[in-house]
C-alpha atoms as a PDB file:
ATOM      1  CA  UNK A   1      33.214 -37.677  -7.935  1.00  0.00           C
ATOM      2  CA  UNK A   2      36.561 -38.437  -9.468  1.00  0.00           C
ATOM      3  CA  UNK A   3      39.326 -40.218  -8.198  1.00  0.00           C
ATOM      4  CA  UNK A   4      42.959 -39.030  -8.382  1.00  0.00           C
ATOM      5  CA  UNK A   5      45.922 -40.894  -8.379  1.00  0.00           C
ATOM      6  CA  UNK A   6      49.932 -39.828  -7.834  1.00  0.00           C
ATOM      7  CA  UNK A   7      52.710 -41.514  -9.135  1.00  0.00           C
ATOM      8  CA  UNK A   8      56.298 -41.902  -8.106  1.00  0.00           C
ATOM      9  CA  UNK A   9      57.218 -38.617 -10.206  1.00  0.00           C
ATOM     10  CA  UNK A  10      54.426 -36.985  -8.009  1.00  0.00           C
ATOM     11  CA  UNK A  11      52.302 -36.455 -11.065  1.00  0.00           C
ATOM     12  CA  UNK A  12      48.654 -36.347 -10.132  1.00  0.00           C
ATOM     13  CA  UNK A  13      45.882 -37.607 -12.568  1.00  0.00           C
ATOM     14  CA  UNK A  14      42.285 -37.314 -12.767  1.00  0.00           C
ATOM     15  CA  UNK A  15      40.446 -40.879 -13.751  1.00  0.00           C
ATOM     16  CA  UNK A  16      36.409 -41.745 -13.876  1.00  0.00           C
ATOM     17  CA  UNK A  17      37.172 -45.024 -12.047  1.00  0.00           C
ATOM     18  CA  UNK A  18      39.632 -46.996  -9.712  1.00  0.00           C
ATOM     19  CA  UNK A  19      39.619 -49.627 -12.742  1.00  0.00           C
ATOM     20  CA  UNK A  20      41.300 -46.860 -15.161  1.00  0.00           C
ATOM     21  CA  UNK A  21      44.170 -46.256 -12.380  1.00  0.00           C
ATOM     22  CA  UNK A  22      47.660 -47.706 -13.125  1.00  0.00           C
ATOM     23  CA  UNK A  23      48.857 -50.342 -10.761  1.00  0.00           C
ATOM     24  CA  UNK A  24      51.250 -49.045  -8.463  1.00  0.00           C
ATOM     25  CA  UNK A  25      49.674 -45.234  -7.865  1.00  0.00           C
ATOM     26  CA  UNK A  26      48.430 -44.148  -4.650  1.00  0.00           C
ATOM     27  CA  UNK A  27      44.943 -43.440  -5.044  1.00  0.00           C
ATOM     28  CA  UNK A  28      42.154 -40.665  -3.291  1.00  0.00           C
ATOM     29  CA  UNK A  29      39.058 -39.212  -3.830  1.00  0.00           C
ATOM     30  CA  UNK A  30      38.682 -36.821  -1.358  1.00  0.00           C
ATOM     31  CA  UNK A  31      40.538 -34.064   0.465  1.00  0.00           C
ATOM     32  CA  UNK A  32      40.628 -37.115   4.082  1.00  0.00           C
ATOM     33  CA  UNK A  33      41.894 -39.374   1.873  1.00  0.00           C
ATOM     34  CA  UNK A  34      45.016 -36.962   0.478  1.00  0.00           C
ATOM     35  CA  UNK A  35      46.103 -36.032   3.824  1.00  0.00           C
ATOM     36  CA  UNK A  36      46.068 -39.664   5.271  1.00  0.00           C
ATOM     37  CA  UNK A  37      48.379 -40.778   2.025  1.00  0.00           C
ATOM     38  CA  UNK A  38      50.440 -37.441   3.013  1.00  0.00           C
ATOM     39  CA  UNK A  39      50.364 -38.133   6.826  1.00  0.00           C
ATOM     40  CA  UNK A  40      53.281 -40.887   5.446  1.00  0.00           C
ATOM     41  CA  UNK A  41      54.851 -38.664   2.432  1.00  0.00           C
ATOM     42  CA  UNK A  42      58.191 -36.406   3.338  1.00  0.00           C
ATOM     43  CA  UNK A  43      57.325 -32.927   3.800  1.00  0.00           C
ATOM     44  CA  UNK A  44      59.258 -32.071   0.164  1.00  0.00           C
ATOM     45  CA  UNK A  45      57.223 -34.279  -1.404  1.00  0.00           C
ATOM     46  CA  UNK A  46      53.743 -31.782  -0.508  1.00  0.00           C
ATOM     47  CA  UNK A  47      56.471 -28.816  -1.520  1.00  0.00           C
ATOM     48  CA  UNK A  48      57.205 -30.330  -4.988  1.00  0.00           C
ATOM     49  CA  UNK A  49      53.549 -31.237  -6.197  1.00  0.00           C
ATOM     50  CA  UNK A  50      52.797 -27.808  -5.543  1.00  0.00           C
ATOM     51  CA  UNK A  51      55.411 -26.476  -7.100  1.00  0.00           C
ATOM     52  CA  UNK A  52      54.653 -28.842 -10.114  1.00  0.00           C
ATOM     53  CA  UNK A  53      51.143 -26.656 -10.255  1.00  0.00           C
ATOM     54  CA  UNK A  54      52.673 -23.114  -9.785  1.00  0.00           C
ATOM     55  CA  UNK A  55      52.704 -20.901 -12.726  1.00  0.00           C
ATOM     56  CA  UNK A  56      50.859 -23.559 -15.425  1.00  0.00           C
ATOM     57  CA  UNK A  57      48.225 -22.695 -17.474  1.00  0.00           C
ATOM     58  CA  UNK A  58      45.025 -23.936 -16.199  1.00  0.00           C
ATOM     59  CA  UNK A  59      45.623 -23.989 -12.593  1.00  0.00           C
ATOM     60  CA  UNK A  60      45.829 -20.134 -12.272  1.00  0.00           C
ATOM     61  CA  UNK A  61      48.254 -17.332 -12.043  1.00  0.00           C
ATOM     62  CA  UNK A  62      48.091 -17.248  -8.546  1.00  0.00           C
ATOM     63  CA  UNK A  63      49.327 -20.435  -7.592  1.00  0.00           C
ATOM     64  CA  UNK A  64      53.291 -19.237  -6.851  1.00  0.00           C
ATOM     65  CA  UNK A  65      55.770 -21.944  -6.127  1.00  0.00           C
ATOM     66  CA  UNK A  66      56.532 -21.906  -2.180  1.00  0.00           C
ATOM     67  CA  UNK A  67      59.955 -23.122  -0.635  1.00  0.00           C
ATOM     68  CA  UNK A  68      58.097 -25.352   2.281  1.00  0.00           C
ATOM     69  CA  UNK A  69      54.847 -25.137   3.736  1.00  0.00           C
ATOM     70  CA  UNK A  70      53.232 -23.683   6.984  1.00  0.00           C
ATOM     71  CA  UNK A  71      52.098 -26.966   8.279  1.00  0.00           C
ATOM     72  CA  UNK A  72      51.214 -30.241   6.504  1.00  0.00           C
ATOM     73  CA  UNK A  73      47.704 -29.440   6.700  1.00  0.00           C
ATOM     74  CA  UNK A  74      47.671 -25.916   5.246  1.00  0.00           C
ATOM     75  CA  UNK A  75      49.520 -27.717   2.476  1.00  0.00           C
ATOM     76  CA  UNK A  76      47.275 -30.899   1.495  1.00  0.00           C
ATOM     77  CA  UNK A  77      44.210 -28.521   1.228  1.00  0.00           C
ATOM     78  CA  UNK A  78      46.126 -25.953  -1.280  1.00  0.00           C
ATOM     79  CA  UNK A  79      47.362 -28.860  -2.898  1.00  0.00           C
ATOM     80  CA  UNK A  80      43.405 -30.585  -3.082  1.00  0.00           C
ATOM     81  CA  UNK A  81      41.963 -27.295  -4.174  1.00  0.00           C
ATOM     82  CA  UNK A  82      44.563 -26.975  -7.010  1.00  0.00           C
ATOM     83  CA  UNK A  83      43.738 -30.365  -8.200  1.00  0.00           C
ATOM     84  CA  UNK A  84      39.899 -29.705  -7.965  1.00  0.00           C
ATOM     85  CA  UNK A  85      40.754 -27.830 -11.513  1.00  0.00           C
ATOM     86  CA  UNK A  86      41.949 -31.645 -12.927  1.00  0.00           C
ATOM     87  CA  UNK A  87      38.334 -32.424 -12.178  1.00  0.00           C
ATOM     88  CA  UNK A  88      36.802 -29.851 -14.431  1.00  0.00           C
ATOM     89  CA  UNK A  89      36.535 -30.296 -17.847  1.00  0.00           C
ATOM     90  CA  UNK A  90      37.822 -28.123 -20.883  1.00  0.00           C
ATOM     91  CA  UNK A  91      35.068 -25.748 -22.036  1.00  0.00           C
ATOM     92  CA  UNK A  92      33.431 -26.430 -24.937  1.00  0.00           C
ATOM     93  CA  UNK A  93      32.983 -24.352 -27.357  1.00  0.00           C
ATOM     94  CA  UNK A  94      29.309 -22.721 -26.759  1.00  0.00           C
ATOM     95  CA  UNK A  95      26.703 -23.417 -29.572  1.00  0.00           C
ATOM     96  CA  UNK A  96      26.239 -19.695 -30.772  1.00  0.00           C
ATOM     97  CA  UNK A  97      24.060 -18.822 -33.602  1.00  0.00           C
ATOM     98  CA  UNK A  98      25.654 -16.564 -36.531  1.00  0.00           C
ATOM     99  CA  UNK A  99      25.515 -12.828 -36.041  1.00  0.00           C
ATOM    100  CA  UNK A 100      22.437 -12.233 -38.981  1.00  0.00           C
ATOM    101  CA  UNK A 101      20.508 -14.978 -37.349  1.00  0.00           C
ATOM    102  CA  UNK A 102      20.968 -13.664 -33.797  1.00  0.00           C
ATOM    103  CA  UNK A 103      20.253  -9.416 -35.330  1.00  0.00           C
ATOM    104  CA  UNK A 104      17.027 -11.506 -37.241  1.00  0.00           C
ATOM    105  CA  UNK A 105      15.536 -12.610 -33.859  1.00  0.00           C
ATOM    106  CA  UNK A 106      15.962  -9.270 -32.603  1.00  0.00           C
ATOM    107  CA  UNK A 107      14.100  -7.964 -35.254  1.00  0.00           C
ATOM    108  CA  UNK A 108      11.509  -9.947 -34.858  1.00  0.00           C
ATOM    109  CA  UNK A 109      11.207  -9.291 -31.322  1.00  0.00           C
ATOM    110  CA  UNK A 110      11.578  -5.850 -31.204  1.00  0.00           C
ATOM    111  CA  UNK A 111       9.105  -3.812 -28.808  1.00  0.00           C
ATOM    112  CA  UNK A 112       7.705  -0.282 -29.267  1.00  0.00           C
ATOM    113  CA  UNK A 113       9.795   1.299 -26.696  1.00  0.00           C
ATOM    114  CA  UNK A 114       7.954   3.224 -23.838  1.00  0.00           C
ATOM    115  CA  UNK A 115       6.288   6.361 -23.875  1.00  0.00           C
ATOM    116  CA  UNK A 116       8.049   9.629 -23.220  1.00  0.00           C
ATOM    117  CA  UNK A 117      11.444   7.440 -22.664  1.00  0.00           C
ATOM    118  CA  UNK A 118      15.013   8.516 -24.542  1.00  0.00           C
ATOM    119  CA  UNK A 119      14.303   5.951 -27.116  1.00  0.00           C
ATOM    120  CA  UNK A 120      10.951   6.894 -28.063  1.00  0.00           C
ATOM    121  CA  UNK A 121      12.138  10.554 -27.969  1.00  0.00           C
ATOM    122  CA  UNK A 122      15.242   9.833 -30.691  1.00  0.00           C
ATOM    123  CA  UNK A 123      13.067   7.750 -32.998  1.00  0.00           C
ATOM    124  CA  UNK A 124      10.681  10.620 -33.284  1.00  0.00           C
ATOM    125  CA  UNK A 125      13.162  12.791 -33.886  1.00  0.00           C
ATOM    126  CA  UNK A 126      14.727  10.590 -36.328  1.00  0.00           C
ATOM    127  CA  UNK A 127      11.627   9.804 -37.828  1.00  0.00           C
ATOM    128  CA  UNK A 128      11.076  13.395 -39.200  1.00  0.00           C
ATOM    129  CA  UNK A 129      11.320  14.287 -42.918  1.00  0.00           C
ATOM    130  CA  UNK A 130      14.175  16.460 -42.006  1.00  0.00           C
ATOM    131  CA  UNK A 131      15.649  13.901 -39.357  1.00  0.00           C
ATOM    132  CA  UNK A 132      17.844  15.142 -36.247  1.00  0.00           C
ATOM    133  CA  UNK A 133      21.744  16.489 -35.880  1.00  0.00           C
ATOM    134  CA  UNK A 134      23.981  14.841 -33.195  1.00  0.00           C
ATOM    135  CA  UNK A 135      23.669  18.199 -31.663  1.00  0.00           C
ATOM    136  CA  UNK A 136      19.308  18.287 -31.618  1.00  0.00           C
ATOM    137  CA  UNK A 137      19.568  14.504 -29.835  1.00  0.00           C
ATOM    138  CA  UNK A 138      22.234  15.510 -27.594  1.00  0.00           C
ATOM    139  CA  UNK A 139      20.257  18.122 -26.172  1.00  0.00           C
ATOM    140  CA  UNK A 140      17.050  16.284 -26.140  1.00  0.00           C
ATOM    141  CA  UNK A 141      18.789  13.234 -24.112  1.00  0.00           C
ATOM    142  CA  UNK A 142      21.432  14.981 -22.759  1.00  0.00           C
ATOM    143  CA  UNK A 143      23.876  11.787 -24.209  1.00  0.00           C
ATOM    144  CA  UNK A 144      27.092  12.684 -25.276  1.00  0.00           C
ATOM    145  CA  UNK A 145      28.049  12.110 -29.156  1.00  0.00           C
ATOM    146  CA  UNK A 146      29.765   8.701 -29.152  1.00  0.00           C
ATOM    147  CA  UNK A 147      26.732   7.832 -26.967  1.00  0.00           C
ATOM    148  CA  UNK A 148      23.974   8.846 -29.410  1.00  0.00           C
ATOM    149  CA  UNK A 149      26.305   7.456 -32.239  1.00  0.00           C
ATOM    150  CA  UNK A 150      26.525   3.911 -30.665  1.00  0.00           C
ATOM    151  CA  UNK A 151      22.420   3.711 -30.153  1.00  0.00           C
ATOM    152  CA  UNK A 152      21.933   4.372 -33.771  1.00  0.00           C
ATOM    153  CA  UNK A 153      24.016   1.859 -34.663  1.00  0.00           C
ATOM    154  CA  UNK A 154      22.910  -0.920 -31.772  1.00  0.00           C
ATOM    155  CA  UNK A 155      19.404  -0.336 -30.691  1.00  0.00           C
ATOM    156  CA  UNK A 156      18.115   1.397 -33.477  1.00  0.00           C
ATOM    157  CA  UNK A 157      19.507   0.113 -36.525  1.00  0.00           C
ATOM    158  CA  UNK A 158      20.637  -3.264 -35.318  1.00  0.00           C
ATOM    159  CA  UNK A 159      18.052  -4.704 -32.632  1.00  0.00           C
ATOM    160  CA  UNK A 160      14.832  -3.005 -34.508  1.00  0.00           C
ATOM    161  CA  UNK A 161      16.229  -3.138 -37.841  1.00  0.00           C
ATOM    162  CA  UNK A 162      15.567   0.229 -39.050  1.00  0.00           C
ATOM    163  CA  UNK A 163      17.111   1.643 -41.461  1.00  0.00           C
ATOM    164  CA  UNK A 164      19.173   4.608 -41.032  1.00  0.00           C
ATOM    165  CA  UNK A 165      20.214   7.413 -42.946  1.00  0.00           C
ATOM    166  CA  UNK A 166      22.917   9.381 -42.097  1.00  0.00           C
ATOM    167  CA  UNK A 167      24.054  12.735 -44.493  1.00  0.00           C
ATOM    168  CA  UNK A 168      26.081  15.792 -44.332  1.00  0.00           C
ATOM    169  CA  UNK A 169      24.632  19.320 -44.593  1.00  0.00           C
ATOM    170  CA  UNK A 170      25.786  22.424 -46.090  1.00  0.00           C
ATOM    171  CA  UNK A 171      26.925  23.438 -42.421  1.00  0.00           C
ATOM    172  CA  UNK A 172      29.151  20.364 -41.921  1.00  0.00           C
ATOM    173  CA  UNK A 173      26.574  18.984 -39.901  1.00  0.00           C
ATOM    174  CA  UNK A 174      25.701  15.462 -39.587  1.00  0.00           C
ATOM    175  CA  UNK A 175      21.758  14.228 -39.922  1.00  0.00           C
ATOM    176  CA  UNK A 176      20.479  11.053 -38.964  1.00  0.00           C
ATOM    177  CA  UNK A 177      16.910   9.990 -40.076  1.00  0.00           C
ATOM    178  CA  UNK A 178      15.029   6.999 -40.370  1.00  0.00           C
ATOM    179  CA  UNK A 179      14.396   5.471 -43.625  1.00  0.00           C
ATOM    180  CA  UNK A 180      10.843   3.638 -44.261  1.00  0.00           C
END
């Protein structure tokens, strides 16, 4: 657990130990300990380190500054639950392998999709020589266009890493097949 610590200018800080605490800061570490330091502070002073949370970034939108509290109770445990946030450390940035490498492992990965399901249905269809129209899928799967569109491009193309071929007929219509 952290300790905090408040100065005169009712700035609150977050430190790993009483040792790293300037001299002359009242010091707490837990939500008993901020309301017997309070149980001696003017009722503006509770008003003012809220307000000094209200509307910054990190501590939330809805923190909204107040004009005076309820009771001094209601307003050390806003006030402690605000400050909880000091206690959490910025997130890192996560450790996320490159697009190719993450589509590779996919690949590799890849399962033969179940019998008699939508998926297994459109890859036979779009494993024929003549391939499949938006319109023979759609009626096969009853999926609507962008639908059928988006799992060529996802499922089948990018997570089994099949190649897809996709041309226009003399009718204007659209073919999809499957290129070995």
């Amino acid at each position: 657990m952290r300790l905090f610590a408040i100065d005169k200018d009712e700035t609150i800080t977050a430190f790993p130990a009483a040792e790293h605490v300037p001299e002359g800061q009242e010091q707490f570490a837990s939500e008993k300990e901020l309301a017997k330091l309070a149980a001696n502070w003017p009722a503006d002073r509770l008003v003012n380190i809220w307000n000094s949370f209200a509307g910054v970034a990190g501590f939330g939108a809805d923190l909204k500054p107040v004009k005076k509290f309820t009771d001094r109770k209601t307003a050390v445990k806003r006030v402690w639950v605000a400050i909880q946030k000091l206690d959490t450390p910025a997130p890192q940035a996560a450790d996320v392998a490159p697009k190719k490498a993450k589509a590779a492992k996919a690949k590799e990965g890849a399962s033969v999709p179940r019998e008699f399901s939508k998926k297994a249905i459109v890859l036979e269809m779009l494993r024929r020589k003549e391939g499949a129209t938006l319109a023979e899928i759609a009626k096969a799967t009853k999926w609507q266009n962008h639908s059928i569109r988006g799992f060529i491009s996802g499922a089948i193309t990018k997570k089994m890493g099949l190649k897809v071929e996709s041309t226009r007929q003399e009718g204007g219509e659209r073919h999809y097949r499957v290129v070995s």
